[in-house]
Structures are given as structure tokens and as C-alpha cells.
PDB file of N, CA and C in Angstrom:
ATOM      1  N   UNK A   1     -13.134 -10.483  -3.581  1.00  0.00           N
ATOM      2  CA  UNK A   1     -12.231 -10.964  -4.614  1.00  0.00           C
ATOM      3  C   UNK A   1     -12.552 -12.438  -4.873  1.00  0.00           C
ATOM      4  N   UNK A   2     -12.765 -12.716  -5.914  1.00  0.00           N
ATOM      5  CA  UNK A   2     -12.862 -14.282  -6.188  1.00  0.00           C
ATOM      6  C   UNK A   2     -11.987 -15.059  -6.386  1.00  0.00           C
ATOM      7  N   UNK A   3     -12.290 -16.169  -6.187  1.00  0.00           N
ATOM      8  CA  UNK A   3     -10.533 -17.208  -6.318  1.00  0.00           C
ATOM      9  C   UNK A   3     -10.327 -17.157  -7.812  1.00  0.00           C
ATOM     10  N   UNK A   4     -11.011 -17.022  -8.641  1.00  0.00           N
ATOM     11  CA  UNK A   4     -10.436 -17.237  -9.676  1.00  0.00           C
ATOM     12  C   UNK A   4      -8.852 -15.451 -10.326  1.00  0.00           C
ATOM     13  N   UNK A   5      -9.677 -14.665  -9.788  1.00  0.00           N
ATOM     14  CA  UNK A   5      -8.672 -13.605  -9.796  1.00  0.00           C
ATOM     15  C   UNK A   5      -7.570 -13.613  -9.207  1.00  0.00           C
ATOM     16  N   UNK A   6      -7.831 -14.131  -7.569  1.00  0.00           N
ATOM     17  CA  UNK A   6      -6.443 -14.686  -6.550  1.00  0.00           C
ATOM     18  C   UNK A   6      -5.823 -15.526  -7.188  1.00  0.00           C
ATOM     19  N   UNK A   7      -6.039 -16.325  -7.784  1.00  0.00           N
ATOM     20  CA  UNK A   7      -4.875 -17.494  -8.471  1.00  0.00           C
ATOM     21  C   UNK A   7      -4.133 -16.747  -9.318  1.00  0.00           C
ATOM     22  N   UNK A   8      -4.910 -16.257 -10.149  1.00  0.00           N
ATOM     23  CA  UNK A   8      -4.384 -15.324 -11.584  1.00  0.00           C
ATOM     24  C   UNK A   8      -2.689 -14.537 -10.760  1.00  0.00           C
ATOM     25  N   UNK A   9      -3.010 -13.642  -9.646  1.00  0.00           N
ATOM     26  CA  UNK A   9      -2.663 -13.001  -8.985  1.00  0.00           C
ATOM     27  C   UNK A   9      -1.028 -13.682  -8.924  1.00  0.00           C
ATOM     28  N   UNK A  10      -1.967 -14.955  -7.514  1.00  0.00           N
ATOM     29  CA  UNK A  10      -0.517 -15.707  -6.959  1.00  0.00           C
ATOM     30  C   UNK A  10       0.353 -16.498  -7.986  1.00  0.00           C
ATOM     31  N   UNK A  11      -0.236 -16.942  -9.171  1.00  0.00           N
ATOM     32  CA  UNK A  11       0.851 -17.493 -10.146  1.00  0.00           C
ATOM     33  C   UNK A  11       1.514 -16.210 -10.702  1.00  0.00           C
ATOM     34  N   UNK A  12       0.915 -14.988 -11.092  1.00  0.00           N
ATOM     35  CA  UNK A  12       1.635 -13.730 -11.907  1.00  0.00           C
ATOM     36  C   UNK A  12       3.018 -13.374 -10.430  1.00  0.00           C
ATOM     37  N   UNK A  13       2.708 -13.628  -9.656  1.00  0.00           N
ATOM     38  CA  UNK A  13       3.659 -13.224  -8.514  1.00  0.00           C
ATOM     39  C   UNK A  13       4.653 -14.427  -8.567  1.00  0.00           C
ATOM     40  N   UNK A  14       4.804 -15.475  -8.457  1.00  0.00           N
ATOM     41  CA  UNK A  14       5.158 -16.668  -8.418  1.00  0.00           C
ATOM     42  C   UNK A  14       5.950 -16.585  -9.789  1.00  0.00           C
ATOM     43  N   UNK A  15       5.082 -16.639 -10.988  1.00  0.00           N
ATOM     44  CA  UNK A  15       6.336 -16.114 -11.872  1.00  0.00           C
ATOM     45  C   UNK A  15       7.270 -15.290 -12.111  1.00  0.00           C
ATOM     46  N   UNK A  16       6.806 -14.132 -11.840  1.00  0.00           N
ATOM     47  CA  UNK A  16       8.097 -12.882 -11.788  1.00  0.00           C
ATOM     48  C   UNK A  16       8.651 -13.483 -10.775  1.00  0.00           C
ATOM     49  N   UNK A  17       8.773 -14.360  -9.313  1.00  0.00           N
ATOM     50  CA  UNK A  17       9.787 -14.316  -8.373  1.00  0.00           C
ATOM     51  C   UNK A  17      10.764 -15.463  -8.946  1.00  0.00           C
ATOM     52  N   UNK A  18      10.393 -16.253 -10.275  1.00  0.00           N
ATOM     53  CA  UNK A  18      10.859 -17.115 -11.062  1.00  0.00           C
ATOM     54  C   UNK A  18      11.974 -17.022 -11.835  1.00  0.00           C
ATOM     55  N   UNK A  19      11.085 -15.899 -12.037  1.00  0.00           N
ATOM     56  CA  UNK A  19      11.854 -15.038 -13.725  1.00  0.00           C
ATOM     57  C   UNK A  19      12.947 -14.181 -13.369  1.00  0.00           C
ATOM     58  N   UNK A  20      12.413 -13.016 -12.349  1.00  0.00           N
ATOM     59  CA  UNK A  20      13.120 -12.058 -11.509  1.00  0.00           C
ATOM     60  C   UNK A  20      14.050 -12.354 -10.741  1.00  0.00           C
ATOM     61  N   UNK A  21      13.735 -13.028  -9.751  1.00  0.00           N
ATOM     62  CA  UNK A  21      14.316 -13.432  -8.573  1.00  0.00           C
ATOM     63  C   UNK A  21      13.367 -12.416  -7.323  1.00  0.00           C
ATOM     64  N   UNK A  22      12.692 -11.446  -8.072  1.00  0.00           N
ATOM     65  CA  UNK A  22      11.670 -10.976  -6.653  1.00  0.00           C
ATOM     66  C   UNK A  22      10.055 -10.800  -7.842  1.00  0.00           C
ATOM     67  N   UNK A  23       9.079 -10.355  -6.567  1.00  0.00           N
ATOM     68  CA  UNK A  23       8.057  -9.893  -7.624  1.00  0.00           C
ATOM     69  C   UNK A  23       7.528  -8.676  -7.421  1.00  0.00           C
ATOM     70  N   UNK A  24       6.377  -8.289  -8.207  1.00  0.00           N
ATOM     71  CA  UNK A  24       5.474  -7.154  -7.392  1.00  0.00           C
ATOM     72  C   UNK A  24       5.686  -6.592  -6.369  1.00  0.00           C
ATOM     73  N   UNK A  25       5.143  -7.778  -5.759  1.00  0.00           N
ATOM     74  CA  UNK A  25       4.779  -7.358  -4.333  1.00  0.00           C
ATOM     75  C   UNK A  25       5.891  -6.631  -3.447  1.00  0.00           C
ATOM     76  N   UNK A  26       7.083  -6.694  -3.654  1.00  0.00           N
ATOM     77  CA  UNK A  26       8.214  -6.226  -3.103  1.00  0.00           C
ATOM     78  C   UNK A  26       8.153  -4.707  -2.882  1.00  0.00           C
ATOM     79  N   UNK A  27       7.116  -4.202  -4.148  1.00  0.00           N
ATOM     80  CA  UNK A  27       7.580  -2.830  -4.216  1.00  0.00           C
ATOM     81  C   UNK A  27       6.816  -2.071  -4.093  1.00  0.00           C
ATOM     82  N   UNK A  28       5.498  -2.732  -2.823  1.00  0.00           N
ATOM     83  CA  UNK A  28       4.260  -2.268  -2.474  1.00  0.00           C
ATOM     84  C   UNK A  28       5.138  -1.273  -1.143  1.00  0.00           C
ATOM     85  N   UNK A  29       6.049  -2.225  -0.380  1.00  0.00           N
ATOM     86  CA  UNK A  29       6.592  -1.198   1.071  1.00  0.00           C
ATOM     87  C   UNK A  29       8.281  -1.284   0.448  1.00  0.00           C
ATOM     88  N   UNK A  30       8.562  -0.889  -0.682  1.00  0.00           N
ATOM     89  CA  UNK A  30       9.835  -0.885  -0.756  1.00  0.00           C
ATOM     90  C   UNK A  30      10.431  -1.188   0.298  1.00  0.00           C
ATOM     91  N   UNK A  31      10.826   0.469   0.968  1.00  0.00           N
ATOM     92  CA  UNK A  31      11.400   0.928   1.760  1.00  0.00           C
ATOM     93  C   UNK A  31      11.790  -0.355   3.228  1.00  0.00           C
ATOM     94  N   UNK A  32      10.599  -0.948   3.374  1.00  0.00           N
ATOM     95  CA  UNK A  32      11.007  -2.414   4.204  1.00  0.00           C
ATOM     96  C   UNK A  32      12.233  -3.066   3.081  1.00  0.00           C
ATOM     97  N   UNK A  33      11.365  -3.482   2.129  1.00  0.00           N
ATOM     98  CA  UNK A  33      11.846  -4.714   1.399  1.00  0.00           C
ATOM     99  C   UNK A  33      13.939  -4.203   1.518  1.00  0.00           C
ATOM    100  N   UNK A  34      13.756  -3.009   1.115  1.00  0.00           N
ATOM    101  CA  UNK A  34      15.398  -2.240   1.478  1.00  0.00           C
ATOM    102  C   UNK A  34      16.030  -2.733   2.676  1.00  0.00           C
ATOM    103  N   UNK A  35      15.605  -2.527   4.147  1.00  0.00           N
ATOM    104  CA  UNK A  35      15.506  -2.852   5.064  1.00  0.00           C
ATOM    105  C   UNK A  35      16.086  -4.222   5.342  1.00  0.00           C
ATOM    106  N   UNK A  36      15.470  -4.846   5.286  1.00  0.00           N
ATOM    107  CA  UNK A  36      15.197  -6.566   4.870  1.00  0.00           C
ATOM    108  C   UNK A  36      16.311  -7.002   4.672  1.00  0.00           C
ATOM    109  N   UNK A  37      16.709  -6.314   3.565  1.00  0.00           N
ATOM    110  CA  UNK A  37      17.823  -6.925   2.427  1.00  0.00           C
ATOM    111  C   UNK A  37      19.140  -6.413   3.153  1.00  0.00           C
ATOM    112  N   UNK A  38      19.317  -4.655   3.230  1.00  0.00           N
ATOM    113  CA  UNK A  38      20.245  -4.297   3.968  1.00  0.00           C
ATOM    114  C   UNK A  38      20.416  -4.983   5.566  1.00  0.00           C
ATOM    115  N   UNK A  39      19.811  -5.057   6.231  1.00  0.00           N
ATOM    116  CA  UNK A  39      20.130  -5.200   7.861  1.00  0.00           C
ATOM    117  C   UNK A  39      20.849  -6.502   8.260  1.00  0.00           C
ATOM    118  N   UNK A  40      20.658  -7.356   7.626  1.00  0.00           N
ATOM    119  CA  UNK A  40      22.019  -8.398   8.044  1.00  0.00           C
ATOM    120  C   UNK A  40      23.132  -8.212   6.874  1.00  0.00           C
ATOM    121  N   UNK A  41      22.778  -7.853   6.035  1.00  0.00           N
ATOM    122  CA  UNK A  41      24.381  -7.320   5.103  1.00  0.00           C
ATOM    123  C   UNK A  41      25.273  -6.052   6.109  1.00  0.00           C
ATOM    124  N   UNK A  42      24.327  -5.223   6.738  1.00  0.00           N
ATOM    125  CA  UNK A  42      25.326  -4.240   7.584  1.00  0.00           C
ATOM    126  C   UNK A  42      25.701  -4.770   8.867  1.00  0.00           C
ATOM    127  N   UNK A  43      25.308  -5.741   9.699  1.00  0.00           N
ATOM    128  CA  UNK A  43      25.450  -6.623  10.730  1.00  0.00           C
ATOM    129  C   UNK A  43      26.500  -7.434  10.175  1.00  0.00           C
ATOM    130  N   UNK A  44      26.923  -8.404   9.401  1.00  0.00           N
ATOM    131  CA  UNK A  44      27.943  -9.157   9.016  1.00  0.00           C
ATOM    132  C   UNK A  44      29.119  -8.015   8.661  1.00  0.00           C
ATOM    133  N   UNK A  45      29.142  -6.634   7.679  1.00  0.00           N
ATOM    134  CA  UNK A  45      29.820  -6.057   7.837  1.00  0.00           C
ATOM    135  C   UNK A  45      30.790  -5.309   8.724  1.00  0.00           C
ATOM    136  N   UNK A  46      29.411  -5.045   9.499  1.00  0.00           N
ATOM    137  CA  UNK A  46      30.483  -4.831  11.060  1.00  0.00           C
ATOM    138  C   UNK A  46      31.363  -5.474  12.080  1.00  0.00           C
ATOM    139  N   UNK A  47      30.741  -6.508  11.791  1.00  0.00           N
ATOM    140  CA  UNK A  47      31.328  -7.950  12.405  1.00  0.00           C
ATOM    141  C   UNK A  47      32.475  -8.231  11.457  1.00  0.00           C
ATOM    142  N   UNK A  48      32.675  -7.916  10.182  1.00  0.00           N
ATOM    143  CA  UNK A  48      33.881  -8.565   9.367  1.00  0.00           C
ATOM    144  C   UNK A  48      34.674  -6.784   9.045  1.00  0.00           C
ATOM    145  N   UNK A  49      34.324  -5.945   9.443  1.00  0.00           N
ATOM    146  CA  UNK A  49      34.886  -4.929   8.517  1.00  0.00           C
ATOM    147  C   UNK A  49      36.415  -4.467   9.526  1.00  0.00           C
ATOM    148  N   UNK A  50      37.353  -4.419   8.856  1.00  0.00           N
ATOM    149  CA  UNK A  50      38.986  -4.571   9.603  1.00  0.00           C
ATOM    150  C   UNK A  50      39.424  -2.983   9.073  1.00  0.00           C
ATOM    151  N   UNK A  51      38.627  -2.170   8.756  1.00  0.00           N
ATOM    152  CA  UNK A  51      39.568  -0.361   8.388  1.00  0.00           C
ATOM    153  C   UNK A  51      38.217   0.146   8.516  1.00  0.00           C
ATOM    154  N   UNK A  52      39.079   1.650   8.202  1.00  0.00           N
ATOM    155  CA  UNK A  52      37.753   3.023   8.222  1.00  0.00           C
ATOM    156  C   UNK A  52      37.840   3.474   7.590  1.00  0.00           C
ATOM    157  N   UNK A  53      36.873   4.543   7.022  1.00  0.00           N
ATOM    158  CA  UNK A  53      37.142   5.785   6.358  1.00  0.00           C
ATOM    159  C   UNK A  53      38.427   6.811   7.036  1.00  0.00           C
ATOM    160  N   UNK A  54      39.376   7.236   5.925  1.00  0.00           N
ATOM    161  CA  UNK A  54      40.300   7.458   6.353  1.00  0.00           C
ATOM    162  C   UNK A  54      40.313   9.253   7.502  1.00  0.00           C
ATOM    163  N   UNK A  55      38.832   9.630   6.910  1.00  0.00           N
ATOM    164  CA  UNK A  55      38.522  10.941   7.699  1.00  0.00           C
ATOM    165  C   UNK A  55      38.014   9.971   9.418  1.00  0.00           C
ATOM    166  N   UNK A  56      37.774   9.098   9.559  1.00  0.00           N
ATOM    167  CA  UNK A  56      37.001   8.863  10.651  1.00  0.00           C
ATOM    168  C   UNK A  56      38.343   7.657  11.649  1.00  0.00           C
ATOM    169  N   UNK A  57      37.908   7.742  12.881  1.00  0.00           N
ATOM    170  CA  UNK A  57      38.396   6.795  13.851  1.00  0.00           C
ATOM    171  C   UNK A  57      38.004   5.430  13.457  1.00  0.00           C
ATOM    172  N   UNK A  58      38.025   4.649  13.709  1.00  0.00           N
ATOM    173  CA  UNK A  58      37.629   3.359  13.982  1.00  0.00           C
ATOM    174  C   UNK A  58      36.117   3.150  14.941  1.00  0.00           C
ATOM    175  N   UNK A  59      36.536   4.000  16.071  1.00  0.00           N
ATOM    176  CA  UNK A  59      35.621   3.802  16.642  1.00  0.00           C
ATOM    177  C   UNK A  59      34.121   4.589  16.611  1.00  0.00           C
ATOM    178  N   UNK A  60      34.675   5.807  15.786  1.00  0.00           N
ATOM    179  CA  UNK A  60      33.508   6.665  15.336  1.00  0.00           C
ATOM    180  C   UNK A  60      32.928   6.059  14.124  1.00  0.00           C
ATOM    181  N   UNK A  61      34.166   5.144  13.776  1.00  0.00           N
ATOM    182  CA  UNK A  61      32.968   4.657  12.236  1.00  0.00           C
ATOM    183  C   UNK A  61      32.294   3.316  12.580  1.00  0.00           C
ATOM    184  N   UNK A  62      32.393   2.971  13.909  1.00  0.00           N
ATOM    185  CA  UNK A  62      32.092   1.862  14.431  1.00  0.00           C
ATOM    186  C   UNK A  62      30.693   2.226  14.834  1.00  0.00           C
ATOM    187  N   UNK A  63      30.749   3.581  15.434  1.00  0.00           N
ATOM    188  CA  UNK A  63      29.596   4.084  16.261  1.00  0.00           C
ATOM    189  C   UNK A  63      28.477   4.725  15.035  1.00  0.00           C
ATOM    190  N   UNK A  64      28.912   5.120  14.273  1.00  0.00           N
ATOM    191  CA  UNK A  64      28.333   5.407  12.730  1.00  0.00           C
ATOM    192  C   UNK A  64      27.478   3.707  12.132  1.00  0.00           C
ATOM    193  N   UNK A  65      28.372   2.825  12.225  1.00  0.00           N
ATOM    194  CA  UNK A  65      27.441   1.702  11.628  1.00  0.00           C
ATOM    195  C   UNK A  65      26.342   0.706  12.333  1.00  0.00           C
ATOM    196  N   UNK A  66      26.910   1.887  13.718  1.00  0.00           N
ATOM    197  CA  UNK A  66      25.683   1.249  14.844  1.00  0.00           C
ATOM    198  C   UNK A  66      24.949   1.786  14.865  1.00  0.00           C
ATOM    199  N   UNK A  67      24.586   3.192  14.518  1.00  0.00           N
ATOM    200  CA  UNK A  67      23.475   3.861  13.906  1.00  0.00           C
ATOM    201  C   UNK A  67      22.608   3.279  13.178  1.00  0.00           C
ATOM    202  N   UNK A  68      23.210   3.504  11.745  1.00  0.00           N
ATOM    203  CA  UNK A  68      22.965   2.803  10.589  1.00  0.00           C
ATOM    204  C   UNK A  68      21.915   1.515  11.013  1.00  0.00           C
ATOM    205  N   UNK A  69      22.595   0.599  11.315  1.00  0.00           N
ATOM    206  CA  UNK A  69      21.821  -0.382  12.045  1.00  0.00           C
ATOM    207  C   UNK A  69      20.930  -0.256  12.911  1.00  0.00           C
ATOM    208  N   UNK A  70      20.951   0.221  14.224  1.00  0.00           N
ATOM    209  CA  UNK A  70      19.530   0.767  14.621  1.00  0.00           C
ATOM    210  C   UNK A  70      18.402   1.710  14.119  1.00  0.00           C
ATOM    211  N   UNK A  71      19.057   1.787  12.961  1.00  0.00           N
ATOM    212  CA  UNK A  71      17.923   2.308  11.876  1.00  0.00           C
ATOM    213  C   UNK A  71      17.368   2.006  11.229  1.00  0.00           C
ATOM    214  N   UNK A  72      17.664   0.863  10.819  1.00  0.00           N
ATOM    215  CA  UNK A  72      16.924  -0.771  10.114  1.00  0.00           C
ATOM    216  C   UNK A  72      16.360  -0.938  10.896  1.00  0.00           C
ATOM    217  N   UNK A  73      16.412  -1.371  12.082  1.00  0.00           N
ATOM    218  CA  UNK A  73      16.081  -2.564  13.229  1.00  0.00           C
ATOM    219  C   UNK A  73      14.889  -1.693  13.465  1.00  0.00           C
ATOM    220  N   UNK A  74      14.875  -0.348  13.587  1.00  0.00           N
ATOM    221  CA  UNK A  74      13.584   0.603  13.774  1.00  0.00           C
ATOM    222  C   UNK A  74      12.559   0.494  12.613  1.00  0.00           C
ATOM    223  N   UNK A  75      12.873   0.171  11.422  1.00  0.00           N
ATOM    224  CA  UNK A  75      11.876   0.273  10.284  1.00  0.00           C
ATOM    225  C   UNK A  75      11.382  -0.728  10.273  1.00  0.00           C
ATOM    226  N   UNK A  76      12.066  -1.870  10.590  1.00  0.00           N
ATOM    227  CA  UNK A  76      11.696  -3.726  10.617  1.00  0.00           C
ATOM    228  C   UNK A  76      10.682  -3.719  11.708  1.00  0.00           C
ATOM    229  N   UNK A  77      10.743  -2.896  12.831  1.00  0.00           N
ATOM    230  CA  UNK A  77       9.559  -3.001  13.993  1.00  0.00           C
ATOM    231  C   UNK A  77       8.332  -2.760  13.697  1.00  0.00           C
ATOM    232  N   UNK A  78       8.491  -1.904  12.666  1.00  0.00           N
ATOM    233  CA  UNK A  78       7.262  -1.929  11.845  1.00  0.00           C
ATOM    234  C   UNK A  78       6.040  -1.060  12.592  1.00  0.00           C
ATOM    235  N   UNK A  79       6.533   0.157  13.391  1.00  0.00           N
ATOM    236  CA  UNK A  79       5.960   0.603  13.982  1.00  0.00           C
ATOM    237  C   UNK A  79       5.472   1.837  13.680  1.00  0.00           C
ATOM    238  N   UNK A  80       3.821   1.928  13.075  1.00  0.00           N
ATOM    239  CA  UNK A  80       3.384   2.846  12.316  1.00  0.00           C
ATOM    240  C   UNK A  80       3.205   4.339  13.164  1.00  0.00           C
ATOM    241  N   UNK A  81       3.620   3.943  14.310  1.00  0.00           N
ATOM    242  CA  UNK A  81       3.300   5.364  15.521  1.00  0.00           C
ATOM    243  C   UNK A  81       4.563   5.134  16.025  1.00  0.00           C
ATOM    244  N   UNK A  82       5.756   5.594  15.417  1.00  0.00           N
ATOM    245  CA  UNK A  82       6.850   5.716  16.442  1.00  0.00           C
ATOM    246  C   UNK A  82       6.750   6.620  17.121  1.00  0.00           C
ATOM    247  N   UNK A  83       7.548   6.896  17.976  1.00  0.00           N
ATOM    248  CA  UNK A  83       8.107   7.901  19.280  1.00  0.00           C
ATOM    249  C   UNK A  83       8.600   8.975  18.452  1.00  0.00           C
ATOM    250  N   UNK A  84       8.852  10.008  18.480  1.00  0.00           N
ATOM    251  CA  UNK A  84       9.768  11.186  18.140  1.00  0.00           C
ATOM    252  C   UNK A  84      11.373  11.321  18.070  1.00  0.00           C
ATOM    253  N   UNK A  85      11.491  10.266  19.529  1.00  0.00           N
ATOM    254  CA  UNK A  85      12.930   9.707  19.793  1.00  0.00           C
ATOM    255  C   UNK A  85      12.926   8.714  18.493  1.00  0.00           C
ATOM    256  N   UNK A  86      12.417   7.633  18.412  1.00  0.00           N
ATOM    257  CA  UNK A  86      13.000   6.790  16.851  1.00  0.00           C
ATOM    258  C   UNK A  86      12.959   7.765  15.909  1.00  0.00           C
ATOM    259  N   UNK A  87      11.730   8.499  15.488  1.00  0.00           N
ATOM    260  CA  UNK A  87      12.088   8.929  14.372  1.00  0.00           C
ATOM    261  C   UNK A  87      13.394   9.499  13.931  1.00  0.00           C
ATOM    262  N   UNK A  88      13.663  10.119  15.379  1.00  0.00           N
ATOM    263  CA  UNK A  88      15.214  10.872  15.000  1.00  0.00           C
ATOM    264  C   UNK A  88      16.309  10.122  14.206  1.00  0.00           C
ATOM    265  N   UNK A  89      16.314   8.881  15.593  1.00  0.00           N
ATOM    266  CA  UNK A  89      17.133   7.467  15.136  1.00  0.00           C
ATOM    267  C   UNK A  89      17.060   7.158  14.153  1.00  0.00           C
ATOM    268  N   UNK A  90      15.784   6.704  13.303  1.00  0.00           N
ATOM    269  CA  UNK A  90      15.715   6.319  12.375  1.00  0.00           C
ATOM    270  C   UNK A  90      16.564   7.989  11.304  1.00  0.00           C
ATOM    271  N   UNK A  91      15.657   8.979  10.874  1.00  0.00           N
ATOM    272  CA  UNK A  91      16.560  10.008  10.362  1.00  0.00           C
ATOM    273  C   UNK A  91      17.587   9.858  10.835  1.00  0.00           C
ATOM    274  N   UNK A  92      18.610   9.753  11.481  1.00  0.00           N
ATOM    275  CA  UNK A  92      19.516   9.969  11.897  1.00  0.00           C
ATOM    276  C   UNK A  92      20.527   9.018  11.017  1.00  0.00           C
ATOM    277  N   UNK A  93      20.176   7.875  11.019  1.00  0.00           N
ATOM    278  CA  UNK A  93      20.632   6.125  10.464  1.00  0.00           C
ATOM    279  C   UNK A  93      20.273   6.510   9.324  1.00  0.00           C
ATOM    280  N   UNK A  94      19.845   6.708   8.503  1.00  0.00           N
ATOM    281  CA  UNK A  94      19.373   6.664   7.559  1.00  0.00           C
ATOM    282  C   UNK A  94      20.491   8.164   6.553  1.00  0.00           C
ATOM    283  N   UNK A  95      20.467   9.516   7.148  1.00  0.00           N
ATOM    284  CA  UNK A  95      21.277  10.195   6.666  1.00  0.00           C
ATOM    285  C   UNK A  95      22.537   9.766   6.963  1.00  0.00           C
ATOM    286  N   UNK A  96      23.424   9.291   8.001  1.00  0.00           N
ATOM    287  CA  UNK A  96      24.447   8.434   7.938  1.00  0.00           C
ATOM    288  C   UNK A  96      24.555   7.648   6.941  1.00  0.00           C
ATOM    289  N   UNK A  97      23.962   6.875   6.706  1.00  0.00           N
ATOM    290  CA  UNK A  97      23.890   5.875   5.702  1.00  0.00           C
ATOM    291  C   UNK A  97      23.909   6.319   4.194  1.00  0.00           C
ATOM    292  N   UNK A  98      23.325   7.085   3.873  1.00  0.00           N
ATOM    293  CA  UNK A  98      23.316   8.117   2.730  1.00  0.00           C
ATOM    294  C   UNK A  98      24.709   8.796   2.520  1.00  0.00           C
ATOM    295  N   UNK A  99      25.351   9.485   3.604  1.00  0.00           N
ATOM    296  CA  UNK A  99      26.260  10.083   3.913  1.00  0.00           C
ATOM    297  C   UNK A  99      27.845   8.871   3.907  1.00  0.00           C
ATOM    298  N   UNK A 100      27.490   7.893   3.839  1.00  0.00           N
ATOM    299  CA  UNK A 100      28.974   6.580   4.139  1.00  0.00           C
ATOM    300  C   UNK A 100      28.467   5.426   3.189  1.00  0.00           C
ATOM    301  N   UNK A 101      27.660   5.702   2.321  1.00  0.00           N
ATOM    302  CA  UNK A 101      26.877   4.542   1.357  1.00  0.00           C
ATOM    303  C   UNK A 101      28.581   3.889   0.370  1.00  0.00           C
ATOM    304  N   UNK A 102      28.930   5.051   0.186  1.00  0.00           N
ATOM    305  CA  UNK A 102      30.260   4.401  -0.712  1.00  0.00           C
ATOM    306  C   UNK A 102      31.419   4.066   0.244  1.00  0.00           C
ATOM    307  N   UNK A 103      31.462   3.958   1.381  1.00  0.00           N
ATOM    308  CA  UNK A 103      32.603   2.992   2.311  1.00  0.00           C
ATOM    309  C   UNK A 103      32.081   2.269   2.814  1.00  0.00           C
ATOM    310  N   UNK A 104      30.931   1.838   2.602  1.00  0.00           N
ATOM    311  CA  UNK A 104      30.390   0.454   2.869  1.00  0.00           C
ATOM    312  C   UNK A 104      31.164  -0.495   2.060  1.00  0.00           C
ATOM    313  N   UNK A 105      32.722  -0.459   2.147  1.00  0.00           N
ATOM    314  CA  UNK A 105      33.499  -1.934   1.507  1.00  0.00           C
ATOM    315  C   UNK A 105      34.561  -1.911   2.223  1.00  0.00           C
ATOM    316  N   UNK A 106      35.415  -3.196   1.728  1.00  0.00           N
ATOM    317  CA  UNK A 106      36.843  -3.327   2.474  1.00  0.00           C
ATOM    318  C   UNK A 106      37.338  -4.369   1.771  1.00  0.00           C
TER     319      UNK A 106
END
């Protein structure tokens, strides 16, 4: 690649993160960039969230967003050969999350 194409590149990126507020490149590993964004928004939530879903305990929806969260924390490791055991975790966090996406408030 020549520098003159790399520049082209890093200013076209540099502007959309200008213009946008993100660029391109974000949406080469989405699925991180998701990650990223979600995993301290669901960490402060848990730490600030004062009710439950009215089908669930407190403490089951407690144990539900600790899922959730070790299901980020598994994708952020960035580990292209997980175990069988994460993958679960991760599936596991991830259909939770799918499954409680709209009581993620308070």
C-alpha cells in the first residue's frame, strides 16, 4: 500500500469520525464495536439500577445482568479459540440480553 493511498484512507476515516461521530472502520468487527459501547453502560446499570422486571426477583434479574455482562467481557477478550464453556456463556449472555433488551431502564 503506498502512503499516498494511506493518507487518502486516514483523513476519509478522520472525517466521517468528524461528521459522524464514528467511521468505517467501526463496522469492520461490529459486533466488538457493540460490545465496547454496551459493557460499561450495563456495568453502571447494575450498579445504579433500584427495580426489576416485574416477572423476575431482584436477585434473578441481578443474576441475569451478570450474565449479560460476562458476555461482553467474553467478546472484549477477544478470543478467537474460545472454550466451549465461553461459548455457552457468551450464547447464553447474549440470548438473555436479547430476551430483557427492553428492561434495560428505570
Amino acid at each position: 500500500m503506498t502512503w499516498n493511498v494511506f493518507s487518502k484512507r486516514v483523513w476519509k476515516l478522520r472525517y466521517q469520525k468528524l461528521t459522524r461521530g464514528w467511521d468505517d472502520s467501526q463496522t469492520w468487527n461490529l459486533f466488538i464495536e457493540i460490545a465496547k459501547f454496551s459493557l460499561p453502560r450495563l456495568k453502571r446499570f447494575r450498579e445504579l439500577n433500584n427495580g426489576h422486571p416485574s416477572t423476575l426477583t431482584e436477585k434473578r434479574w441481578n443474576t441475569i445482568l451478570d450474565q449479560i455482562i460476562e458476555a461482553f467481557e467474553i467478546i472484549l477478550q477477544d478470543d478467537i479459540c474460545r472454550s466451549p464453556q465461553l461459548t455457552k456463556k457468551v450464547n447464553r449472555g447474549l440470548s438473555l440480553f436479547s430476551e430483557h433488551f427492553e428492561h434495560l431502564w428505570w
